[in-house]
N, C-alpha and C. Protein backbone atom coordinates (compact mmCIF):
# COMPACT_ATOMS: atom_id res chain seq x y z
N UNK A 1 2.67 -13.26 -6.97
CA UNK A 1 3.23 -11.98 -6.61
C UNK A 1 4.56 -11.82 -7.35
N UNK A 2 4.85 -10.35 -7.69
CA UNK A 2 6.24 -10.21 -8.45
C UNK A 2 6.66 -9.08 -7.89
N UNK A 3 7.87 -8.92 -7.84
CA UNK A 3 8.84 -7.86 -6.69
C UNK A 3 9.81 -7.76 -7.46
N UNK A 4 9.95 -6.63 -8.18
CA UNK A 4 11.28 -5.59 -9.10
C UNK A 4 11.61 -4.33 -8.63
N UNK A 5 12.15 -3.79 -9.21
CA UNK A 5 13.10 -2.40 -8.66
C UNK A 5 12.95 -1.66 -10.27
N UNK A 6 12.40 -0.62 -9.94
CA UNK A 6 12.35 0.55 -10.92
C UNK A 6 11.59 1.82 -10.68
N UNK A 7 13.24 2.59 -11.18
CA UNK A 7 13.65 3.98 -11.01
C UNK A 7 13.57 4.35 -9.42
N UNK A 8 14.47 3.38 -8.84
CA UNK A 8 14.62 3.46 -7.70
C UNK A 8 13.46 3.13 -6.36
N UNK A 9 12.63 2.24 -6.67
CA UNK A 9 11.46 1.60 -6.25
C UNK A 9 11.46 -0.07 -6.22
N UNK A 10 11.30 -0.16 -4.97
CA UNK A 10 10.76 -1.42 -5.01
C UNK A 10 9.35 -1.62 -4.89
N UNK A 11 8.74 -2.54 -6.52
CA UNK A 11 7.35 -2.46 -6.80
C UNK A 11 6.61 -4.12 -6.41
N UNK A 12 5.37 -4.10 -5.86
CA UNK A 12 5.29 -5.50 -5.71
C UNK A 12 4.19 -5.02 -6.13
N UNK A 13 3.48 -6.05 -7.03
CA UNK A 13 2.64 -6.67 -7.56
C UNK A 13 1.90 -7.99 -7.06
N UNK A 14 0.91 -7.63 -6.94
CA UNK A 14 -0.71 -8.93 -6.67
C UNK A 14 -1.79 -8.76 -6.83
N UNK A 15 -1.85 -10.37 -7.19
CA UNK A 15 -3.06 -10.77 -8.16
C UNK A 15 -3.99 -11.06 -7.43
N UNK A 16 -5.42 -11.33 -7.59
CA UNK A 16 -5.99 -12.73 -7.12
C UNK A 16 -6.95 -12.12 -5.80
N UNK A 17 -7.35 -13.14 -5.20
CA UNK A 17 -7.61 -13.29 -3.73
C UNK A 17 -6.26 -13.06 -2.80
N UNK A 18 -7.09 -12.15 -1.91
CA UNK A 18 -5.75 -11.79 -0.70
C UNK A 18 -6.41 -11.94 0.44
N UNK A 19 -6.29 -12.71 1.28
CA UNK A 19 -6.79 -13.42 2.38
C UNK A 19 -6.07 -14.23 3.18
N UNK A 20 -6.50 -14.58 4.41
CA UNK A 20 -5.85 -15.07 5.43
C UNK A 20 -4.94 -16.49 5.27
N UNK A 21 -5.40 -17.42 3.79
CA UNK A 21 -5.04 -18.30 3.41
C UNK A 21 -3.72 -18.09 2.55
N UNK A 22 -3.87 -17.17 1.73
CA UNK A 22 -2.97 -16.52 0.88
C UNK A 22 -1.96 -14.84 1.36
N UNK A 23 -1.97 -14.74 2.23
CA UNK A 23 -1.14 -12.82 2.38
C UNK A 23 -0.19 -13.45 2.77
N UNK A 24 0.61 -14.04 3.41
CA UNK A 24 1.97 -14.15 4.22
C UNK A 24 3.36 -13.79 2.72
N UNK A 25 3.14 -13.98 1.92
CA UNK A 25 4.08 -13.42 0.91
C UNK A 25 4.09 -11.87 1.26
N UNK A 26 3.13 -11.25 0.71
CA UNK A 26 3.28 -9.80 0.75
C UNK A 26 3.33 -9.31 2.10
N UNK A 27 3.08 -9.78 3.57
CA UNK A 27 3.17 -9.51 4.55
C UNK A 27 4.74 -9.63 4.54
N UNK A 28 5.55 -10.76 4.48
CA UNK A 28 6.74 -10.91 4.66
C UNK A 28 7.88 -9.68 3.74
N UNK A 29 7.51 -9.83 2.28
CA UNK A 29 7.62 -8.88 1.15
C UNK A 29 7.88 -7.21 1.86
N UNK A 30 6.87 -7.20 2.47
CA UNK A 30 6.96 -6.00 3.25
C UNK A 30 7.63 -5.61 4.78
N UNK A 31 7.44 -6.32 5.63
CA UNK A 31 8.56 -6.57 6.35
C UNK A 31 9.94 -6.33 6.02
N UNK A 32 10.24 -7.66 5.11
CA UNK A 32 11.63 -7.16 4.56
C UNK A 32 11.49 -5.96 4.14
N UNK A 33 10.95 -5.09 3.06
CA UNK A 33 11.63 -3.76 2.71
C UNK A 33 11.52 -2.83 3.57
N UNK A 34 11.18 -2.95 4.93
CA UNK A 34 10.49 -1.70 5.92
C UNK A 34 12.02 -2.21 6.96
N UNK A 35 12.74 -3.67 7.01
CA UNK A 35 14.06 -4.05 7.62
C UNK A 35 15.31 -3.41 6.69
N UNK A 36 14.73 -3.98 5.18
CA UNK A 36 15.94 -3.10 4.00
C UNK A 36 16.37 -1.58 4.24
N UNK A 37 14.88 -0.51 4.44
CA UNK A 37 14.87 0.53 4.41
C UNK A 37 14.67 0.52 3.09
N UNK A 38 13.71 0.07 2.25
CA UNK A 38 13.86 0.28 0.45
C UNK A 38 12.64 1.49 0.77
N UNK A 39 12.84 2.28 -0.12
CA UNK A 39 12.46 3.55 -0.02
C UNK A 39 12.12 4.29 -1.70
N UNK A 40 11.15 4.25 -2.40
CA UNK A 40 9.46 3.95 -1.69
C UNK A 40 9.32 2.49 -2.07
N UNK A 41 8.39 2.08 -1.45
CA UNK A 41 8.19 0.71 -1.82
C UNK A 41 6.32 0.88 -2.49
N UNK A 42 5.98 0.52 -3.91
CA UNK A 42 4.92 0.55 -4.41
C UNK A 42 4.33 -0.81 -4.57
N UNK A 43 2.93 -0.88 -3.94
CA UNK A 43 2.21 -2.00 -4.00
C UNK A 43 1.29 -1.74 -5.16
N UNK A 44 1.75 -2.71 -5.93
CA UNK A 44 0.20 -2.79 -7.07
C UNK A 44 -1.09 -3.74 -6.88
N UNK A 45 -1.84 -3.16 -7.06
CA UNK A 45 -3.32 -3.52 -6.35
C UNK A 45 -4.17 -3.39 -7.58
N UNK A 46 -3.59 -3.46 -9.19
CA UNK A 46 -4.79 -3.54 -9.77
C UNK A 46 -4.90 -5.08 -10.29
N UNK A 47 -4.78 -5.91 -10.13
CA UNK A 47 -5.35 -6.98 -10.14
C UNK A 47 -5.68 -8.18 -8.96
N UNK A 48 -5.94 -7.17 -8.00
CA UNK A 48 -6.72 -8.12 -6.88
C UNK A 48 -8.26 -8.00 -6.87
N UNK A 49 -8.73 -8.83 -6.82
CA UNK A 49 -10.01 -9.37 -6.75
C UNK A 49 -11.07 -9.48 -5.49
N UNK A 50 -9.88 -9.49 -4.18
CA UNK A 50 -10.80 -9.84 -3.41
C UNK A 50 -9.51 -9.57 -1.95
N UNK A 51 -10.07 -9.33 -1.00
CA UNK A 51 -9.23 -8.70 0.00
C UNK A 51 -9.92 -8.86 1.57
N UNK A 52 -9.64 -9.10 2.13
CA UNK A 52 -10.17 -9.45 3.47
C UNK A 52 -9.51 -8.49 4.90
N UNK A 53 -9.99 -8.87 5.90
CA UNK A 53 -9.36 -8.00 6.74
C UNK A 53 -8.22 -7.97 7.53
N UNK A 54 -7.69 -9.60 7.08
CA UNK A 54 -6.42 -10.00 7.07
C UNK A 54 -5.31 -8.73 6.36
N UNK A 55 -5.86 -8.65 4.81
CA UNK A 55 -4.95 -7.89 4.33
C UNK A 55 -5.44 -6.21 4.72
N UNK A 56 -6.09 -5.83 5.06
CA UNK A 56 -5.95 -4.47 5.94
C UNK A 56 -5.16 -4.02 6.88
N UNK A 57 -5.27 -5.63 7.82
CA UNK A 57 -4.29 -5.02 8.76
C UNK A 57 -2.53 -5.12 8.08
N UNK A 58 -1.90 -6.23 7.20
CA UNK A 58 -0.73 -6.40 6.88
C UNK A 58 -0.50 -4.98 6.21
N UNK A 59 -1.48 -4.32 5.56
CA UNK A 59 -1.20 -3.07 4.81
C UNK A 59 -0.99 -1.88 5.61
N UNK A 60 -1.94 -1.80 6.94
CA UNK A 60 -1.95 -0.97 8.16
C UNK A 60 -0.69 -1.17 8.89
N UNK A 61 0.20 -2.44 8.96
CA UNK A 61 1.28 -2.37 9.26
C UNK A 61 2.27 -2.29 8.97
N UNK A 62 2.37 -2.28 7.29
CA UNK A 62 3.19 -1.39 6.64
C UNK A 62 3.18 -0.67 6.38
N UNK A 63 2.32 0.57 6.88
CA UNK A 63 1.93 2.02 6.50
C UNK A 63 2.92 2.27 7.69
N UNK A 64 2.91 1.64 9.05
CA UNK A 64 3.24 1.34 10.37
C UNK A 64 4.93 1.92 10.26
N UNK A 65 5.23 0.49 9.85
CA UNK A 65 6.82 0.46 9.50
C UNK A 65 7.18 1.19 8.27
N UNK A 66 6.39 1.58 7.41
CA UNK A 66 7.21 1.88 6.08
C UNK A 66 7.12 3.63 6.14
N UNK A 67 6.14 3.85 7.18
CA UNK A 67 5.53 5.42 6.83
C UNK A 67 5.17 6.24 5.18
N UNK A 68 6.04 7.09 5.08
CA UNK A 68 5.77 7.90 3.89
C UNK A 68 6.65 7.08 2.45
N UNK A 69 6.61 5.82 2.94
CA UNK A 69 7.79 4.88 1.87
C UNK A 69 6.78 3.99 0.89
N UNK A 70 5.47 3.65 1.76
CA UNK A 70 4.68 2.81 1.17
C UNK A 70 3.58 3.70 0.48
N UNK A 71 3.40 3.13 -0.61
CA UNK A 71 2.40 3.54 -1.68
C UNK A 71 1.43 2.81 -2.30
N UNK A 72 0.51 2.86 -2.42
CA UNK A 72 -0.26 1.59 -2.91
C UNK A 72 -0.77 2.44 -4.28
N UNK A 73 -0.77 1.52 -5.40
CA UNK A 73 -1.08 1.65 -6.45
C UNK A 73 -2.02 1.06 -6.97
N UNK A 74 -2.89 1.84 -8.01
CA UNK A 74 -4.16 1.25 -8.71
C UNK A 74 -4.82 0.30 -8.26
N UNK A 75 -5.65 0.89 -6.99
CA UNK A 75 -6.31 -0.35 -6.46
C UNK A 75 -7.44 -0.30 -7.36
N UNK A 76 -7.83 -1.99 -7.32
CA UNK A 76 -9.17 -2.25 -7.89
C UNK A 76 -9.84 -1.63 -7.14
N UNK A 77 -11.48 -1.81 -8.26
CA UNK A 77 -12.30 -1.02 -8.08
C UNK A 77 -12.86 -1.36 -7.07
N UNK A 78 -12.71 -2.97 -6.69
CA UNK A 78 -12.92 -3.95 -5.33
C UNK A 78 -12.58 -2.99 -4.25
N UNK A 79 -11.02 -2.76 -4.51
CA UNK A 79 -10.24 -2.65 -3.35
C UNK A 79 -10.57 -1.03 -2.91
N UNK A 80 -11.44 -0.11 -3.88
CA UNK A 80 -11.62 1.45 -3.80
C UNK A 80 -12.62 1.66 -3.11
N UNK A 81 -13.55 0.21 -3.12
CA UNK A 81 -14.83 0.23 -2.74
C UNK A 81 -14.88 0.11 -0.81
N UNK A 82 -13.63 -1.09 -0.60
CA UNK A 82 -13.14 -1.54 0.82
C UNK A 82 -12.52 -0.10 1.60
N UNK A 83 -11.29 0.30 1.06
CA UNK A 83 -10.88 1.22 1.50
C UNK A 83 -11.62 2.72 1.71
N UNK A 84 -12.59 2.92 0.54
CA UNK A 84 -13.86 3.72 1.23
C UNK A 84 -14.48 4.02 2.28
N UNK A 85 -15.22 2.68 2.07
CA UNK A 85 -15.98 2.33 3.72
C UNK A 85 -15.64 2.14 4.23
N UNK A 86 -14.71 1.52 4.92
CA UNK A 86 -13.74 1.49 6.16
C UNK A 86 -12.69 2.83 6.35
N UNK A 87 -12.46 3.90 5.46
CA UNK A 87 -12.12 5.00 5.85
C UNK A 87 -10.75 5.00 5.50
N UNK A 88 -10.40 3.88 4.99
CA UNK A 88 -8.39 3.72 5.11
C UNK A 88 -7.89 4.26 3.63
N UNK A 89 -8.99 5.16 2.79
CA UNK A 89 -8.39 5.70 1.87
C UNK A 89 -8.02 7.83 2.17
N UNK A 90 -8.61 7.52 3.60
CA UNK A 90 -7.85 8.60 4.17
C UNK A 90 -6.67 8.49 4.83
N UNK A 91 -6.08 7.29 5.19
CA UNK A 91 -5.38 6.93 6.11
C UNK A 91 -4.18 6.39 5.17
N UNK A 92 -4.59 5.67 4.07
CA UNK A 92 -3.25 4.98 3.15
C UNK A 92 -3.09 5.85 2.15
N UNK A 93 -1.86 5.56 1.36
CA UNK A 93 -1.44 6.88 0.30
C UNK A 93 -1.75 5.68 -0.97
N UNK A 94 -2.84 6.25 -1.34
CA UNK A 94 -3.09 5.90 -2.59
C UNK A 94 -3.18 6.33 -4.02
N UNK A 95 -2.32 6.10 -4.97
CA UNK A 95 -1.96 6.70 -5.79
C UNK A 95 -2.94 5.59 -7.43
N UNK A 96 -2.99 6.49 -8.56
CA UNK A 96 -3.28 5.98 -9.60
C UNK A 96 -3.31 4.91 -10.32
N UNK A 97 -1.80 4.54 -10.30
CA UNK A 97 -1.18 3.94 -11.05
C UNK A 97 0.54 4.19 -10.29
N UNK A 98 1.28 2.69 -10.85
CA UNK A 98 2.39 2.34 -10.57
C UNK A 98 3.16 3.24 -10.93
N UNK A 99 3.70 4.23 -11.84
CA UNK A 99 4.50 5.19 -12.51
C UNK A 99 4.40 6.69 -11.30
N UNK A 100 2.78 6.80 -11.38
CA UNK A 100 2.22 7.70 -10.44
C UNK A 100 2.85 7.81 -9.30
N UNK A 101 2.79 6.34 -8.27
CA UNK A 101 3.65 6.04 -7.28
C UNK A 101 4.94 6.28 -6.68
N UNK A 102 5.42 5.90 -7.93
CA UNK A 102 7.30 5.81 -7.63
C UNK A 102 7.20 7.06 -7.90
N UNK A 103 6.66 8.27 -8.85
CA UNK A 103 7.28 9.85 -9.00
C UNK A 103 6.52 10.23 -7.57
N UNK A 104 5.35 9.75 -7.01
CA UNK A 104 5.47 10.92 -5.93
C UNK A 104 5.45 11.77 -5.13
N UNK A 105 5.88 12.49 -4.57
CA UNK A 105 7.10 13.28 -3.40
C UNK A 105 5.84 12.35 -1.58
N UNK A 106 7.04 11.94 -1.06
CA UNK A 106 6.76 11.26 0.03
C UNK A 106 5.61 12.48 0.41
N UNK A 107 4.19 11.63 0.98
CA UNK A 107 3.44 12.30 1.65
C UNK A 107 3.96 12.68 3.55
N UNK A 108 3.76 13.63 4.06
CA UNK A 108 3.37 13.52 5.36
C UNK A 108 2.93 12.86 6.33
N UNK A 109 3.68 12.14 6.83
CA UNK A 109 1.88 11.26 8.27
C UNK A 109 1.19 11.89 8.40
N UNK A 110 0.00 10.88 8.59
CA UNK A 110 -1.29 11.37 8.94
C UNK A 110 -1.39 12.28 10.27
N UNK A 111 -2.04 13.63 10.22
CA UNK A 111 -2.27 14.65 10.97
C UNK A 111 -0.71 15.02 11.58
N UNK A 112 -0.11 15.16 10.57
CA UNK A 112 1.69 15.96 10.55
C UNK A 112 1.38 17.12 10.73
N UNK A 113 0.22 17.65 9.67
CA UNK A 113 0.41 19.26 9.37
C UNK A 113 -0.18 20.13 10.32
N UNK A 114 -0.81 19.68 11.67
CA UNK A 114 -1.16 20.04 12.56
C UNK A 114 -2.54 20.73 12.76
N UNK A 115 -2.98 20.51 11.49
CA UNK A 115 -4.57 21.23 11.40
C UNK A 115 -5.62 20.36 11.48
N UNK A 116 -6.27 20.63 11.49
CA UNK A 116 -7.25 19.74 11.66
C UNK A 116 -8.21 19.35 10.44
N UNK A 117 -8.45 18.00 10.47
CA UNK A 117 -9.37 17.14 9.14
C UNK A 117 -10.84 17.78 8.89
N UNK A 118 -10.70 18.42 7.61
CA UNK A 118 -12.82 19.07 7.69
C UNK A 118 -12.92 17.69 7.09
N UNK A 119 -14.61 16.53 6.95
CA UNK A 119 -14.71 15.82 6.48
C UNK A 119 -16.02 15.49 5.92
């Protein structure tokens, strides 16, 4: 995992398998910036491989704490396929690509705008 700051973003990056053996970095990673207040904070997700439901919920709980701060970026095609079927690509702000991310404009919480979801 790698954690930099640009254009006013804190970006974390991961690779690999993300699973119950391996998440406590980016769980913690995130924690801290949701204690910092770092504002937005972009997760890059195009080189993970493999993702479990361990890392759903650490991501569900930084959607939690971070609200309209967390962004997840270029998820694999793995990770487009997970968040599909389980529905959490209505629920998480998922953006393109890392650049995509940090420009932008904080989304709304989910069911802010007071209307209701056609689906």
């Amino acid at each position: 995992m790698a954690v930099w700051q640009e254009r006013g973003a804190r970006v974390v990056a991961v690779t690999g398998h993300l699973d119950i053996d391996n998440i406590a970095p980016l769980d913690e990673t995130l924690r801290k910036a949701a204690e910092d207040g770092a504002a937005p904070v972009v997760v890059d997700l195009s080189a993970v491989t493999f993702a479990d439901s361990t890392t759903v919920n650490v991501l569900l709980r930084a959607h939690t704490a971070l609200g309209p701060a967390l962004r997840l970026a270029a998820p694999s095609v793995f990770l487009e396929r997970l968040f599909t079927l389980t529905g959490l690509d209505t629920v998480l702000p998922l953006h393109g690509c890392v650049d995509e991310a940090i420009d932008a404009e904080p989304s709304a919480p989910f069911g802010a705008d007071g209307g209701d979801r056609e689906g």
